[in-house]
C-alpha atoms as a PDB file:
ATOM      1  CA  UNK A   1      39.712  39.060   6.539  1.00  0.00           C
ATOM      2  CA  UNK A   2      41.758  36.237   4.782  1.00  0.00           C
ATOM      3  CA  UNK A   3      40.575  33.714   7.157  1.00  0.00           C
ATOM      4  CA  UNK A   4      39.841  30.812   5.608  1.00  0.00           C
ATOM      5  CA  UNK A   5      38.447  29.008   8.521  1.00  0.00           C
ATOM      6  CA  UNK A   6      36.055  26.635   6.251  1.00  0.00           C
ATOM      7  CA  UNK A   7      38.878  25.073   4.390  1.00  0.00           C
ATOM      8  CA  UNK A   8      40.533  23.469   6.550  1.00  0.00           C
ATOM      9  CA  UNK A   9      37.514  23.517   8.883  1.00  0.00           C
ATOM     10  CA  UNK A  10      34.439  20.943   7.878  1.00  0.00           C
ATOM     11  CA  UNK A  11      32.116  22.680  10.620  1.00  0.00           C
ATOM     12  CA  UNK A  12      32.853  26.321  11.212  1.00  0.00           C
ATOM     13  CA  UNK A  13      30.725  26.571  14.446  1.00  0.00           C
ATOM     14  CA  UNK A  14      31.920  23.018  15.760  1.00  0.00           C
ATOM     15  CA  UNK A  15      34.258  22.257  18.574  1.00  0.00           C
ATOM     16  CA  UNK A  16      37.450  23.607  16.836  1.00  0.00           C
ATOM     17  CA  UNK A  17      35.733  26.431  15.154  1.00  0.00           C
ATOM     18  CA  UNK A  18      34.040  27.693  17.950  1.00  0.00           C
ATOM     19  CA  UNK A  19      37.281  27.725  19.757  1.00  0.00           C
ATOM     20  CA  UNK A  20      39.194  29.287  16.901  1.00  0.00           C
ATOM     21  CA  UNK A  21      36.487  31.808  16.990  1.00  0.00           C
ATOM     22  CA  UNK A  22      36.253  33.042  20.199  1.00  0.00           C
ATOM     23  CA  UNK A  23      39.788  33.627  20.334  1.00  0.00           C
ATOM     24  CA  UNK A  24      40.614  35.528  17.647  1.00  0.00           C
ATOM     25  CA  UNK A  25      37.273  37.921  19.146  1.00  0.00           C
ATOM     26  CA  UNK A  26      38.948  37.680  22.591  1.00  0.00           C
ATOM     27  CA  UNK A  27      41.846  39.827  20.374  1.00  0.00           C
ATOM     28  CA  UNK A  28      43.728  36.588  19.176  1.00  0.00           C
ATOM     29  CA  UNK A  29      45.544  37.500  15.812  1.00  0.00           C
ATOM     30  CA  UNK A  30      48.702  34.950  15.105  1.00  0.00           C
ATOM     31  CA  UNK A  31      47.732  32.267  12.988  1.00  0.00           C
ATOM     32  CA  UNK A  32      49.930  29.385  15.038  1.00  0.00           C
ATOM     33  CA  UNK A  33      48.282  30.452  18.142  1.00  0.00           C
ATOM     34  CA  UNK A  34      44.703  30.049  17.142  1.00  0.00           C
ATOM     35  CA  UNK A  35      45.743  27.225  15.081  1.00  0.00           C
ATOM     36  CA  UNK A  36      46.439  25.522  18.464  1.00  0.00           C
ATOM     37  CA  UNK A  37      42.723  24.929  19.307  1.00  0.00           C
ATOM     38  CA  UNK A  38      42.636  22.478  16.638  1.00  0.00           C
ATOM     39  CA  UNK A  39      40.868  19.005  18.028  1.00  0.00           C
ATOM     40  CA  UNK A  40      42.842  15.959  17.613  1.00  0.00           C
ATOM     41  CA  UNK A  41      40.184  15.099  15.101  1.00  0.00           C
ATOM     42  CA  UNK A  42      40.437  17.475  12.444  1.00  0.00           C
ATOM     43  CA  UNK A  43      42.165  15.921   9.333  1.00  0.00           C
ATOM     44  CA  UNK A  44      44.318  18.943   8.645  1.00  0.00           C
ATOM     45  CA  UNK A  45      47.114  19.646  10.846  1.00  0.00           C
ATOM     46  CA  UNK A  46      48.106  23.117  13.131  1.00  0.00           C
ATOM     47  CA  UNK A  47      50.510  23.941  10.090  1.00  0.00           C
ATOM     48  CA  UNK A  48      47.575  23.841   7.403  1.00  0.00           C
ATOM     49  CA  UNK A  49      45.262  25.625   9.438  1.00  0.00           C
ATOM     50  CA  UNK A  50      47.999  28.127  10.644  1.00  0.00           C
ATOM     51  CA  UNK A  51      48.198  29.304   7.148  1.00  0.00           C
ATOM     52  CA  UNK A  52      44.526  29.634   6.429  1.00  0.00           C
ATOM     53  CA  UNK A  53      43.925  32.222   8.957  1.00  0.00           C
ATOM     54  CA  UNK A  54      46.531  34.971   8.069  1.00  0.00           C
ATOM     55  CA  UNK A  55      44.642  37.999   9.144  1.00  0.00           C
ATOM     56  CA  UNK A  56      44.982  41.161   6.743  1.00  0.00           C
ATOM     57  CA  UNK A  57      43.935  43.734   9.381  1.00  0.00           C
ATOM     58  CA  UNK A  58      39.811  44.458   8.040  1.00  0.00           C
ATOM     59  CA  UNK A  59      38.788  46.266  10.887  1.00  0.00           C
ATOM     60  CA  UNK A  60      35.795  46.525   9.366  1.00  0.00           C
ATOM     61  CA  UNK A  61      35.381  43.036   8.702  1.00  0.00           C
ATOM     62  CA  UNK A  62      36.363  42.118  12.439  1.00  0.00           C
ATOM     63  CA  UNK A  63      33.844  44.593  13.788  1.00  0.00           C
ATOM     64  CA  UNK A  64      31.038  42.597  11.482  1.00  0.00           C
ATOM     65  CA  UNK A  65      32.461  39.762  12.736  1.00  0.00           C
ATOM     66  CA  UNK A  66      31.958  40.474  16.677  1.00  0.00           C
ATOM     67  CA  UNK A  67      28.718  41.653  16.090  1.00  0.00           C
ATOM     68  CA  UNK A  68      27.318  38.340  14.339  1.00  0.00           C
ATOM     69  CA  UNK A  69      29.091  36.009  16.676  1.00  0.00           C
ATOM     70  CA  UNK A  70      27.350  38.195  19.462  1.00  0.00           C
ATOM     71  CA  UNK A  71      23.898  37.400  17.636  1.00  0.00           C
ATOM     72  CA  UNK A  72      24.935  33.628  17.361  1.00  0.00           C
ATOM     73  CA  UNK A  73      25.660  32.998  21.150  1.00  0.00           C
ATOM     74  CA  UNK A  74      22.397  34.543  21.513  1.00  0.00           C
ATOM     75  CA  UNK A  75      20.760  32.569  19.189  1.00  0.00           C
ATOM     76  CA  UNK A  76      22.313  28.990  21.112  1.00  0.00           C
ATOM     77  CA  UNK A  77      21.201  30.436  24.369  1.00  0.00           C
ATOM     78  CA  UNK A  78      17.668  30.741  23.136  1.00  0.00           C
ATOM     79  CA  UNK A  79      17.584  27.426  21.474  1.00  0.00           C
ATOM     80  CA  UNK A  80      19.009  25.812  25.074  1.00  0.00           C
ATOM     81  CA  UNK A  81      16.035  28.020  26.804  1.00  0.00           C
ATOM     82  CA  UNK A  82      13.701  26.426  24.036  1.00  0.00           C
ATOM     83  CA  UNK A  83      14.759  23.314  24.454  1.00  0.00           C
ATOM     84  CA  UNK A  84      14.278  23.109  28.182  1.00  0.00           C
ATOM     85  CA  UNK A  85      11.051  24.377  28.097  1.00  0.00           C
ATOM     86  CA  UNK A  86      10.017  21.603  25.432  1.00  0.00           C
ATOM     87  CA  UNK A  87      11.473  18.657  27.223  1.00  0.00           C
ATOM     88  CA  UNK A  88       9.815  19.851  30.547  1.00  0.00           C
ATOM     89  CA  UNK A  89       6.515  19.937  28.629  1.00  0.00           C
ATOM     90  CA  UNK A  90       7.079  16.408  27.408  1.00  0.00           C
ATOM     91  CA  UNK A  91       7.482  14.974  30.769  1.00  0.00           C
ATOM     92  CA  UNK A  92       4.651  17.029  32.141  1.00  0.00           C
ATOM     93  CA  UNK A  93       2.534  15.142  29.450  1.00  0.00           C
ATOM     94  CA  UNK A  94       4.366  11.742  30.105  1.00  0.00           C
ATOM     95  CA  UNK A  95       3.944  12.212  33.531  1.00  0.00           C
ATOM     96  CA  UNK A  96       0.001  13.224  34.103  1.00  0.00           C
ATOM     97  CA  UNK A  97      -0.399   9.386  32.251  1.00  0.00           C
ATOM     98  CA  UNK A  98      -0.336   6.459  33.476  1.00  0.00           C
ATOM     99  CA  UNK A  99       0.021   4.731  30.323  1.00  0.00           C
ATOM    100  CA  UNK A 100       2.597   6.774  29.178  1.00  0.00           C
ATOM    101  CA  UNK A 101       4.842   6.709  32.105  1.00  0.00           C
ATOM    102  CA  UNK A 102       4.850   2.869  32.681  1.00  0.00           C
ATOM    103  CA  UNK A 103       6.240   1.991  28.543  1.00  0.00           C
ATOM    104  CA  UNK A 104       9.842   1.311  27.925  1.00  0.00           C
ATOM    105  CA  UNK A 105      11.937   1.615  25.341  1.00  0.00           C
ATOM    106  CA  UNK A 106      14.916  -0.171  23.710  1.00  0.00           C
ATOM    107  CA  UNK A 107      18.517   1.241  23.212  1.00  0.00           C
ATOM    108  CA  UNK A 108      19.429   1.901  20.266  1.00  0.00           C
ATOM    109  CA  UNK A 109      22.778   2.331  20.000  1.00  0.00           C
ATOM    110  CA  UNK A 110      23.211   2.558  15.726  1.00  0.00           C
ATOM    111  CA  UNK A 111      20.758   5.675  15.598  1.00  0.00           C
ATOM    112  CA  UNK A 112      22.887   8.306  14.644  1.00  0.00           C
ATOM    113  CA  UNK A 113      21.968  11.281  16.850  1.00  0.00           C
ATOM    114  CA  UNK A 114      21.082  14.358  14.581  1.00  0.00           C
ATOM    115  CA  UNK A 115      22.577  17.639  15.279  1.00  0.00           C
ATOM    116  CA  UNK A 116      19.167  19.807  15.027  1.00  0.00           C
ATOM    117  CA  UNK A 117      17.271  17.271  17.921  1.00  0.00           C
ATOM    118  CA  UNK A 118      16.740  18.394  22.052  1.00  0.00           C
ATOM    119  CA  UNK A 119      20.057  18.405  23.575  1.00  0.00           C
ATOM    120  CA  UNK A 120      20.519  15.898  26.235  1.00  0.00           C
ATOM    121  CA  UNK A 121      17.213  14.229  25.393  1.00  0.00           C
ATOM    122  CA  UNK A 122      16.428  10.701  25.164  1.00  0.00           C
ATOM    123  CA  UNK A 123      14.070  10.965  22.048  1.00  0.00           C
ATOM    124  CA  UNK A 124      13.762   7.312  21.859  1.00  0.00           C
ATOM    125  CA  UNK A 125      12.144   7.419  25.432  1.00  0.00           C
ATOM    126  CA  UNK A 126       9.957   9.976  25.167  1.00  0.00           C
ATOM    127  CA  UNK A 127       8.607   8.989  21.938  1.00  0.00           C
ATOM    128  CA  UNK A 128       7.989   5.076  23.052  1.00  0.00           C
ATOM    129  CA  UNK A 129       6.458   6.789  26.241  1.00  0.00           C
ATOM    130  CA  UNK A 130       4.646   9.218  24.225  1.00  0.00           C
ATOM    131  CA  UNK A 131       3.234   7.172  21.440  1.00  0.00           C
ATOM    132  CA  UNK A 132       2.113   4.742  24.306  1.00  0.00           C
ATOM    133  CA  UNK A 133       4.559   2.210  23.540  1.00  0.00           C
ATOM    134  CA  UNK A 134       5.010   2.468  19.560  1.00  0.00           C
ATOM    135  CA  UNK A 135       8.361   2.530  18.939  1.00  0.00           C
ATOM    136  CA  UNK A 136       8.786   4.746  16.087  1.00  0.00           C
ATOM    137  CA  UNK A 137      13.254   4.724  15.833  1.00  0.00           C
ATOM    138  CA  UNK A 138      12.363   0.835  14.934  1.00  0.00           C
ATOM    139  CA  UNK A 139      11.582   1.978  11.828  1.00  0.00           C
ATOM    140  CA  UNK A 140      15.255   2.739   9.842  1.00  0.00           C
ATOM    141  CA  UNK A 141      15.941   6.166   8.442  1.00  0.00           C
ATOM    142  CA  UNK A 142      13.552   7.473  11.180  1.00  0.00           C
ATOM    143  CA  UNK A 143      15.155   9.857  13.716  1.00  0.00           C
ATOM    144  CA  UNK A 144      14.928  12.032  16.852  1.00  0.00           C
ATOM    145  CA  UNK A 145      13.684  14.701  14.191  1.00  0.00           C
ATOM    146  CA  UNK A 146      11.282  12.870  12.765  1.00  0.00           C
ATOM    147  CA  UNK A 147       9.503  11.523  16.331  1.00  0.00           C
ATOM    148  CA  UNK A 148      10.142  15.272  17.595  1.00  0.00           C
ATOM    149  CA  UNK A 149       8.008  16.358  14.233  1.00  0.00           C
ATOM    150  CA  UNK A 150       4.794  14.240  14.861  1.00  0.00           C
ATOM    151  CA  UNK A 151       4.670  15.205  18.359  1.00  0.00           C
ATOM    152  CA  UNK A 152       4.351  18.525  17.234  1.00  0.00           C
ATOM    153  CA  UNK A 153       2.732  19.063  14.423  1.00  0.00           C
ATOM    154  CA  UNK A 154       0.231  16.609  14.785  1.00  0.00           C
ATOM    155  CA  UNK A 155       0.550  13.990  18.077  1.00  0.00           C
ATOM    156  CA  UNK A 156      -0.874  10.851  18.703  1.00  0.00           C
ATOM    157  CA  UNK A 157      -4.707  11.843  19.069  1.00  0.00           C
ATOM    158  CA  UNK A 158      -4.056  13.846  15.705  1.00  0.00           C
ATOM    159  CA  UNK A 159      -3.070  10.710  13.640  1.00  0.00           C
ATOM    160  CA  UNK A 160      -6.362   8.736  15.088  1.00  0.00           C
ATOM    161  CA  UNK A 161      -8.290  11.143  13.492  1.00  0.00           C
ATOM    162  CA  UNK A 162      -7.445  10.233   9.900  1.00  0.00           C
ATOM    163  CA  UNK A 163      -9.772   6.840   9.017  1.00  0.00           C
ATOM    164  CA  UNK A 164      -7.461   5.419   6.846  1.00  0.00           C
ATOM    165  CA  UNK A 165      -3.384   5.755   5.494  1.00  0.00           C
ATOM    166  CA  UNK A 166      -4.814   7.450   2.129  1.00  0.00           C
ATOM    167  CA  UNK A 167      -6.107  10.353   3.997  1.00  0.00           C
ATOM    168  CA  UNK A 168      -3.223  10.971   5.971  1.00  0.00           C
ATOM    169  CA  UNK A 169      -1.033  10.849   3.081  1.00  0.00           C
ATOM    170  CA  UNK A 170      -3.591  12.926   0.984  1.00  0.00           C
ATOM    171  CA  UNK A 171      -3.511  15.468   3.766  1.00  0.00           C
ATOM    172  CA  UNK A 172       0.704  15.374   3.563  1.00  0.00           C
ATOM    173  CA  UNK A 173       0.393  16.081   0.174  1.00  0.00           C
ATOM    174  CA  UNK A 174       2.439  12.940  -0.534  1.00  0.00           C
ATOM    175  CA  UNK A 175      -0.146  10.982  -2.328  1.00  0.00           C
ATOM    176  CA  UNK A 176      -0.398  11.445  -6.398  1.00  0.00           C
ATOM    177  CA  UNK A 177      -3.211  13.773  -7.581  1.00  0.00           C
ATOM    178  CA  UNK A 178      -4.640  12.061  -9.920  1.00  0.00           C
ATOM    179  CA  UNK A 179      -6.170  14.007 -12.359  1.00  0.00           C
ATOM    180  CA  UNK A 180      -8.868  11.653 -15.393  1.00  0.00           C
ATOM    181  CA  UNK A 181     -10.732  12.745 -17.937  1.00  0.00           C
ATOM    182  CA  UNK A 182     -12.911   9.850 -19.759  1.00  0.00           C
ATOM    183  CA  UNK A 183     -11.406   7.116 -18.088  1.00  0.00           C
ATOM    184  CA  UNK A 184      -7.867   8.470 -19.109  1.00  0.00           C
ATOM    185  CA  UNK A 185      -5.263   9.706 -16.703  1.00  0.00           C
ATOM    186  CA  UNK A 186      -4.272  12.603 -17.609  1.00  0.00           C
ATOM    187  CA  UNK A 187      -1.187  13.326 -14.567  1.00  0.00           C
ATOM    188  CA  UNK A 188      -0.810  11.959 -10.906  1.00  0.00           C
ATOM    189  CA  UNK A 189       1.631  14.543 -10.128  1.00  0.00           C
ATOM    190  CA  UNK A 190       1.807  15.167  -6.145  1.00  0.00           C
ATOM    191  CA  UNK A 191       0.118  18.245  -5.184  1.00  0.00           C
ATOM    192  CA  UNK A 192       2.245  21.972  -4.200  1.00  0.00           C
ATOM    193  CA  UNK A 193       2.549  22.823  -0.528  1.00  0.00           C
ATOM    194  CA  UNK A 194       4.316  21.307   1.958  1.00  0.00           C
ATOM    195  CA  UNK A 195       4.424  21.657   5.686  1.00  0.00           C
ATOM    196  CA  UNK A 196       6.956  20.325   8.389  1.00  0.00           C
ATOM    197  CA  UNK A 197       5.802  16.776   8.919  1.00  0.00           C
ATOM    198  CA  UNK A 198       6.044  16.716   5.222  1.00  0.00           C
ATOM    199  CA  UNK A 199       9.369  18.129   5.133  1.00  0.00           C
ATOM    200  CA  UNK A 200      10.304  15.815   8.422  1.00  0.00           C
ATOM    201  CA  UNK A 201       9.270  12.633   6.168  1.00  0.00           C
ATOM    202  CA  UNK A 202      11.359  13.584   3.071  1.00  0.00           C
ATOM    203  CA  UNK A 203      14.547  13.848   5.291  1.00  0.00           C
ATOM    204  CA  UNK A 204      13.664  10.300   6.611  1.00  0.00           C
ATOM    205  CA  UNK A 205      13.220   9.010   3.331  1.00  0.00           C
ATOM    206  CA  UNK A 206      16.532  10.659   2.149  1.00  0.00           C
ATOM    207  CA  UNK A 207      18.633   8.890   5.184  1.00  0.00           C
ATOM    208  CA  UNK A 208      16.733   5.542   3.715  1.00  0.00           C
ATOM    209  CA  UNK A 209      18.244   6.190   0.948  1.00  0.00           C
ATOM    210  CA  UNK A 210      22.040   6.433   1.808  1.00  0.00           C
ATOM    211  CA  UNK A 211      21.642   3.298   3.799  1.00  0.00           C
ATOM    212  CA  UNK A 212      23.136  -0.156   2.944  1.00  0.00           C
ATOM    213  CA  UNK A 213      20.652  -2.329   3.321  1.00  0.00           C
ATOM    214  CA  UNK A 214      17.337  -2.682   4.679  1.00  0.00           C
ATOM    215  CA  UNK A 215      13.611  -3.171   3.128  1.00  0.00           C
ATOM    216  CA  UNK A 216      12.852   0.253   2.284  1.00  0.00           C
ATOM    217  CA  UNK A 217      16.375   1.059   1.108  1.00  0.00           C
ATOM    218  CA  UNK A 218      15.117  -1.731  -1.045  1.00  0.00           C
ATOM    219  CA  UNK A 219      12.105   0.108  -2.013  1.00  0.00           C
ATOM    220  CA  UNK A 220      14.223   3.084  -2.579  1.00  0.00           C
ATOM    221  CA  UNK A 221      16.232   1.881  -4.651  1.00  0.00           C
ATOM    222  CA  UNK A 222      14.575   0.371  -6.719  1.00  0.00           C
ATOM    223  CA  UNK A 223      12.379   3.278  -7.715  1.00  0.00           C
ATOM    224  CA  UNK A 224      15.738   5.471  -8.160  1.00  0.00           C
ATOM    225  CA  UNK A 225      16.892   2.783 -10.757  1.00  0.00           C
ATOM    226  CA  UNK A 226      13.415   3.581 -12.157  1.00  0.00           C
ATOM    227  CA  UNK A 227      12.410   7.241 -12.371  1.00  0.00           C
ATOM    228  CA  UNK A 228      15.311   8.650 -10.311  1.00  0.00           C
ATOM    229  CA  UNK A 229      15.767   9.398  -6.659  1.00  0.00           C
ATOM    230  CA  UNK A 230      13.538  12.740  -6.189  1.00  0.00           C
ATOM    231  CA  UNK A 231      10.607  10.286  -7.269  1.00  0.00           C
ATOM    232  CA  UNK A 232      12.198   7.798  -4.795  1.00  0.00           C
ATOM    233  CA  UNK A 233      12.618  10.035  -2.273  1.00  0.00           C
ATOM    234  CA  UNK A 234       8.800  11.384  -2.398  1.00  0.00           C
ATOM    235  CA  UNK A 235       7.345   7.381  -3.149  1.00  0.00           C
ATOM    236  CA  UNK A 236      10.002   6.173   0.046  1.00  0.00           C
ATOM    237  CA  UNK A 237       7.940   9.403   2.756  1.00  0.00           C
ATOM    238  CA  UNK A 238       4.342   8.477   1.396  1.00  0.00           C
ATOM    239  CA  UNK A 239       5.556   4.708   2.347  1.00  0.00           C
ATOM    240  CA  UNK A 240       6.698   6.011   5.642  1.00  0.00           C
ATOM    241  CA  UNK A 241       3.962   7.767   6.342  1.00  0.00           C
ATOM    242  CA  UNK A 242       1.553   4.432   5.401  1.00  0.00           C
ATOM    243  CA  UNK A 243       3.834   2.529   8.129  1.00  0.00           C
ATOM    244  CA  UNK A 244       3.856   5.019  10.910  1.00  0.00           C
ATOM    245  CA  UNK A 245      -0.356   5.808  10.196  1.00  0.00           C
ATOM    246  CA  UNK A 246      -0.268   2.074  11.065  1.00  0.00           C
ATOM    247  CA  UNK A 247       1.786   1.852  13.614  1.00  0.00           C
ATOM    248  CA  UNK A 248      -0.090   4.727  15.580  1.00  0.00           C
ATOM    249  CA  UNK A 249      -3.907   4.283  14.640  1.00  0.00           C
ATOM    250  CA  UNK A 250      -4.004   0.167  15.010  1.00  0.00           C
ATOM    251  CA  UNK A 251      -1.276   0.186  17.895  1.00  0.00           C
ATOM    252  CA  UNK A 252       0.846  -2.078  15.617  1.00  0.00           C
ATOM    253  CA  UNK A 253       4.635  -2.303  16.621  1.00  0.00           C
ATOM    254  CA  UNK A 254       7.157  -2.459  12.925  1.00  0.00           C
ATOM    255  CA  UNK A 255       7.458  -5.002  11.412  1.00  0.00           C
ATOM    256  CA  UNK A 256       9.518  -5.423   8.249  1.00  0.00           C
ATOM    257  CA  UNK A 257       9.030  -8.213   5.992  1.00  0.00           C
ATOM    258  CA  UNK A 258      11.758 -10.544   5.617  1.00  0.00           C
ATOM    259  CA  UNK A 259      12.015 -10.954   2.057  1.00  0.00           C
ATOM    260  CA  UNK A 260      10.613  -9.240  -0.850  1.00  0.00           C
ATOM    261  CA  UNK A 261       7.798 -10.557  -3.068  1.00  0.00           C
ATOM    262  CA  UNK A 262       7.430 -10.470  -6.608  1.00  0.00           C
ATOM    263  CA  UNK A 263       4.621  -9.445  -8.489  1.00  0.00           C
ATOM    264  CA  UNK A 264       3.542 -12.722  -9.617  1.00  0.00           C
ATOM    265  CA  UNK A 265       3.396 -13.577  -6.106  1.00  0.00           C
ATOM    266  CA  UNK A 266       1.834 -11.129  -4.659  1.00  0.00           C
ATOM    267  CA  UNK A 267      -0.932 -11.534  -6.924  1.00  0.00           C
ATOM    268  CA  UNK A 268      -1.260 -15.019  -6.134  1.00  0.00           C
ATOM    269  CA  UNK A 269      -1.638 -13.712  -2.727  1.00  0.00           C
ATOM    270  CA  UNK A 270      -4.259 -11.657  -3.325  1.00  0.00           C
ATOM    271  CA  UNK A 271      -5.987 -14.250  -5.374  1.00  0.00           C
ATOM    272  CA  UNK A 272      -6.337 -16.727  -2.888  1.00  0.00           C
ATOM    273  CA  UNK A 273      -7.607 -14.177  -0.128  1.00  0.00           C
ATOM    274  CA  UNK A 274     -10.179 -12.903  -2.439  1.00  0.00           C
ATOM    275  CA  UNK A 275     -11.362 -16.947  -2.708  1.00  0.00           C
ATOM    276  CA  UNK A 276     -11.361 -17.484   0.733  1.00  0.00           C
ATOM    277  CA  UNK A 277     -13.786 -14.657   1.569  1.00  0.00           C
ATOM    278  CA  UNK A 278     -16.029 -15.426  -1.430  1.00  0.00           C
ATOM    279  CA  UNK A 279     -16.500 -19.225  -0.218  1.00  0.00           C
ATOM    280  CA  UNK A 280     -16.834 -17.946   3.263  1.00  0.00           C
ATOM    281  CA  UNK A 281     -19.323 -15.200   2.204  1.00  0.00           C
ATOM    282  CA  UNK A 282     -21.598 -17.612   0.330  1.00  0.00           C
ATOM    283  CA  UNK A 283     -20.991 -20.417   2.461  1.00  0.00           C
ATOM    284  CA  UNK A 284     -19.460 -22.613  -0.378  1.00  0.00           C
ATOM    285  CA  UNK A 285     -18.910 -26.227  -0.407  1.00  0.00           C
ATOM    286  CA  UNK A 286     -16.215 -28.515  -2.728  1.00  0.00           C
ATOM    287  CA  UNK A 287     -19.271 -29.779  -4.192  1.00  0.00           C
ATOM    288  CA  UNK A 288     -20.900 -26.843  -5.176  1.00  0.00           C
ATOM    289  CA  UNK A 289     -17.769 -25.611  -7.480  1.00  0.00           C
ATOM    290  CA  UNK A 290     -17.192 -29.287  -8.536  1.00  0.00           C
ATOM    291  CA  UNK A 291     -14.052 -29.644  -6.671  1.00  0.00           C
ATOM    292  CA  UNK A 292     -15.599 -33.481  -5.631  1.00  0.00           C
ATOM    293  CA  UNK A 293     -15.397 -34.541  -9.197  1.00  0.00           C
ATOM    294  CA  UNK A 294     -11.836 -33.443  -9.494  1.00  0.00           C
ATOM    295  CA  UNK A 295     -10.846 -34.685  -6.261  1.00  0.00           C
ATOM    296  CA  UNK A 296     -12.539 -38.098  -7.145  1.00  0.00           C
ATOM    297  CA  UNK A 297     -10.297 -38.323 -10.605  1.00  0.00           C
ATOM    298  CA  UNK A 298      -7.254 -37.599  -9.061  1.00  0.00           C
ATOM    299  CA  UNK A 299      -7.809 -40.547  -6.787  1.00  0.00           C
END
């Protein structure tokens, strides 16, 4: 019909494009006049959008046109219906525990609200209230869609279930499949299939990604400087997944570490922790492993 509504327009079915819309259904044709409904936001002024939507008289067109609008509102009605009914369910649940109901949660004012979450839901609420006090939004890149995907597809009881973060992330089909033959590895390719918490965990991971700063935009990025960012994107949702399996089966709150170590380091780490339980295990003694001597000639 000549109307080039998504040129000038970044979000058809936003604010002004809902507007522009509706009007020109409502029998609207002149250009200037629906160009008037433009929000004092929109980069492109009533002059540039006035000339984008020049209709050319498709009756045709128009009738297509009333008819899938029609099926949209209807569509946003159900999804407001929808949405009720989950958030009524959530307090039901919140509200038949005790636990549940007494946990608060902190604001969070740099979360950026995503457009596909409840409307007029506090997600970070629920899900501290929900998760019995884990705070899930501490954790960057992690959303109202994300929290809003482990209550439903799996919920807190759900996550207990797997014994440790390997199954869980086996059973999201994040973890490499590791495939050896004769002590060779032949491929550790992630396994096909995928499923919503899956999908809910990549998106996550993805919004790590575009972020500043952070620890795991840290991790990110370094495995995109590596082997590219749709191995970093699949390595930063299994890591996500570890954390929040944590989080929710031990009760553990997030917490990132301050600083990264290095490799040498972190095998020192490990080193000395392995010691400590050996000399504990076999009830060692400085004498035993000669440490007297040494001790003695250092004196």
């Amino acid at each position: 019909m000549n109307l080039r509504l998504d040129v000038v327009v970044k979000d058809i079915v936003g604010l002004t494009g809902q507007k522009i819309i509706s009007a020109f259904v409502a029998g609207e044709r002149s250009g200037k006049e629906l160009a008037k409904h433009r929000h004092y936001n929109i980069r492109k002024s009533e002059e540039e959008i006035a000339k984008a939507l020049q209709y050319n008289g498709r009756e045709d067109y128009f009738f297509a046109l009333k008819q899938e609008w029609k099926t949209y509102l209807h569509l946003q009605k159900q999804i407001d219906e929808t949405d009720k009914e989950i958030k009524k369910l959530l307090k039901e649940i919140i509200r038949n525990d005790e636990n549940k109901k007494k946990q608060t949660a902190k604001k969070k004012g740099y979360k950026r609200k995503n457009k596909n979450a409840i409307r007029n839901t506090d997600m970070n609420k629920i899900g501290v209230q929900y998760f019995e006090g884990i705070d899930l939004m501490a954790i960057e890149g992690v959303n109202d869609a994300t929290v809003m995907a482990f209550i439903s597809e799996i919920g807190l009881e759900g996550v207990k279930k797997f014994k440790t973060a390997k199954e869980f992330t086996a059973w999201l089909r994040l973890a490499p499949n590791n495939k050896i033959s004769g002590g060779k590895l032949l491929s550790h390719h992630l396994p096909k299939g995928s499923n919503r918490l899956k999908i809910a965990l990549r998106q996550a991971a993805n919004v790590i990604g575009n972020l500043k700063e952070g620890h795991l935009n840290d991790f990110f990025r370094r495995i995109n400087y590596k082997k590219g960012r749709a191995t970093a994107v699949s390595a930063t949702a299994r890591k996500l997944a570890v954390i929040i399996w944590n989080m929710l089966a031990k009760g553990e709150q997030y917490q990132p570490p301050t600083e990264y170590l290095f490799l040498d380091q972190k095998r020192k780490l490990r080193l000395v922790s392995r010691i400590r339980k050996n000399i504990a295990k076999f009830d060692l003694k400085p004498q035993d492993v000669g440490f007297d001597n040494v001790l003695n000639t250092s004196t």
